[in-house]
Protein backbone atom coordinates (compact mmCIF):
# COMPACT_ATOMS: atom_id res chain seq x y z
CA UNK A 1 10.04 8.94 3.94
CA UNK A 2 8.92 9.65 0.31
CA UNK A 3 8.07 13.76 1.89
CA UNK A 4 11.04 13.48 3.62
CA UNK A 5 13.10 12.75 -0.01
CA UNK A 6 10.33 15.28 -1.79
CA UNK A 7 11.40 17.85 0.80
CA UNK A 8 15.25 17.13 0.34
CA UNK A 9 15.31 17.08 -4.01
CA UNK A 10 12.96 20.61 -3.80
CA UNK A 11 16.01 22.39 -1.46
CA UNK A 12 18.45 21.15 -3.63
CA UNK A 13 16.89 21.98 -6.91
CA UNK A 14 19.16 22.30 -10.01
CA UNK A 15 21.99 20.79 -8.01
CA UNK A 16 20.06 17.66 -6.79
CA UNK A 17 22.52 15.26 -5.15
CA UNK A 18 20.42 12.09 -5.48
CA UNK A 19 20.34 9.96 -8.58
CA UNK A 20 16.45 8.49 -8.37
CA UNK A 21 16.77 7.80 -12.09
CA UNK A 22 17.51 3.36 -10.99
CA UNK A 23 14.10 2.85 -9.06
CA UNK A 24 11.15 1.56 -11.23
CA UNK A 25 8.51 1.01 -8.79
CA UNK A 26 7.96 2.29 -4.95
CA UNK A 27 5.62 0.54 -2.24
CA UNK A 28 4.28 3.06 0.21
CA UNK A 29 2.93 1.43 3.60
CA UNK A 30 1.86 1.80 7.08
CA UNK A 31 0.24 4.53 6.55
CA UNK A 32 -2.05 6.22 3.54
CA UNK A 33 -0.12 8.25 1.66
CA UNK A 34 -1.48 11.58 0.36
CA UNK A 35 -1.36 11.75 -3.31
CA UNK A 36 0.24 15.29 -3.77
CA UNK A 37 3.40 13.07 -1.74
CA UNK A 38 3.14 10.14 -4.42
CA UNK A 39 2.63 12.68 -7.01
CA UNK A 40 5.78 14.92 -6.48
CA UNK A 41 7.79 11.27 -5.86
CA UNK A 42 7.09 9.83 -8.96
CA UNK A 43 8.06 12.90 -10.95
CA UNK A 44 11.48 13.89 -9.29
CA UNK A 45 12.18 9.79 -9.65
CA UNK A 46 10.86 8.55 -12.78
CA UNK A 47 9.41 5.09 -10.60
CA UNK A 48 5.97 4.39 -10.51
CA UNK A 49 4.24 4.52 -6.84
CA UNK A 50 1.76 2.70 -5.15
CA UNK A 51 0.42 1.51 -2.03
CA UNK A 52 0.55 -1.32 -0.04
CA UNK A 53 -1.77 -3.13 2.53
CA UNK A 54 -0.67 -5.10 5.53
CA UNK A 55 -1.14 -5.16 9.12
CA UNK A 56 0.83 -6.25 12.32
CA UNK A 57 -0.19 -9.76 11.98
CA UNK A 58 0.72 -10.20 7.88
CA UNK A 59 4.32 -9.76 7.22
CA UNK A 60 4.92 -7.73 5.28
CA UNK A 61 1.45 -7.17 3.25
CA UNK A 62 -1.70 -8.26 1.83
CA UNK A 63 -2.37 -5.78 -0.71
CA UNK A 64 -0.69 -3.75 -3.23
CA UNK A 65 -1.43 -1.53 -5.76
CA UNK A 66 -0.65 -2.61 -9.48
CA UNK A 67 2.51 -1.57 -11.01
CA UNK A 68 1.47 -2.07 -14.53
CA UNK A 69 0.33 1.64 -14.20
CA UNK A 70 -3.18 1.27 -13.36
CA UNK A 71 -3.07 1.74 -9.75
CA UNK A 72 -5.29 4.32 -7.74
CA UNK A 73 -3.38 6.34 -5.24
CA UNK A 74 -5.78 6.58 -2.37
CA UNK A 75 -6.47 2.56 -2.88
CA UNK A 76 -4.76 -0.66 -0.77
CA UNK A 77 -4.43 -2.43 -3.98
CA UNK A 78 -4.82 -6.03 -4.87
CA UNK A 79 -4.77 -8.72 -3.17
CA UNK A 80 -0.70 -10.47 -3.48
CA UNK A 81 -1.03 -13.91 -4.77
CA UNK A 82 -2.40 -16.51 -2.70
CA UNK A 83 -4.34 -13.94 -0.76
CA UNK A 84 -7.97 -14.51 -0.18
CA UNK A 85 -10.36 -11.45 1.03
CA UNK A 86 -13.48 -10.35 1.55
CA UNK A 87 -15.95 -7.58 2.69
CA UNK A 88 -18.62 -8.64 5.87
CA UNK A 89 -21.22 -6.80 7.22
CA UNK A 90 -20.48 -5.55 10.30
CA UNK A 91 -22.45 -7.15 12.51
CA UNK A 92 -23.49 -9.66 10.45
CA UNK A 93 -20.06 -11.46 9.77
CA UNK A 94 -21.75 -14.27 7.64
CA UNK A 95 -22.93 -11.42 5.07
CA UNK A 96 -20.34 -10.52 2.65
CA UNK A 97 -20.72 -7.15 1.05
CA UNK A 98 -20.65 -5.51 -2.57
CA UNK A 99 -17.73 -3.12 -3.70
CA UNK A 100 -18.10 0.27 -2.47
CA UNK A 101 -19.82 -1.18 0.58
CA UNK A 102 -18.12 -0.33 4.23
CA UNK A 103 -17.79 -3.25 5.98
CA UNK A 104 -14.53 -5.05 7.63
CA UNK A 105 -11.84 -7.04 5.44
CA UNK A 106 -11.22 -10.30 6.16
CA UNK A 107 -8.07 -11.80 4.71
CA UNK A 108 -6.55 -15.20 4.84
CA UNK A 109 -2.99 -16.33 3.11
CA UNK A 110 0.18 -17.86 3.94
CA UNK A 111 1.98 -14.50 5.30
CA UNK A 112 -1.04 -14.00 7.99
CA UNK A 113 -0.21 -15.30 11.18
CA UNK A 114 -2.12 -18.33 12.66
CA UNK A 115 -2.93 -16.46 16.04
CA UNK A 116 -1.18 -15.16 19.23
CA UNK A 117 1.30 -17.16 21.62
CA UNK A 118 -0.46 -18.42 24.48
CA UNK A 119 -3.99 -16.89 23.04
CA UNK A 120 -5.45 -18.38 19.58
């Protein structure tokens, strides 16, 4: 959406027909979002963007990226309050792991579901 709007201000330039100028903050999500996309975003609209976390099973997300100005673009973020996470090993899933460690994120909090109908 946010190329889609990039794309739509940059063939209208000098006669732009949307007035950006009210948002202060924009959560990307579902997908990463290149940074030149961000980038170009937060200067035609003035509003800070980051990126959120989530997946199927935590509505909406998990994670988002600060909007006190020190987010990374690239990044999921923080945890959103009353989020819990952590990094495991692989296959060792009682091993938790340092930062900048690959490993799988485990994440518990009140918008993650408790499991599937008909299969905990």
């Amino acid at each position: 959406m946010l190329a889609a709007l990039n794309q739509r201000v940059r063939v209208h330039r000098g006669c732009n027909p949307f007035d950006l100028s009210s948002l202060k903050w924009v959560i990307s999500g579902v997908a990463a979002l290149p940074a030149g996309v961000g980038s170009e975003f937060a200067h035609h609209s003035g509003a800070q963007v980051v990126e959120g976390y989530g997946q199927p099973e935590a509505s909406p997300v998990t994670h988002a990226g600060p909007v006190d100005g020190s987010n990374q673009l690239g990044t999921i973020g923080l945890p959103l309050s009353n989020t819990e996470c952590c990094i495991i090993e692989l296959n060792d899933p009682n091993k938790d792991l340092s930062a900048g460690e690959v490993g799988e994120l485990l994440i518990r909090a009140p918008q993650v579901m408790l499991g599937y109908w008909k299969n905990e």
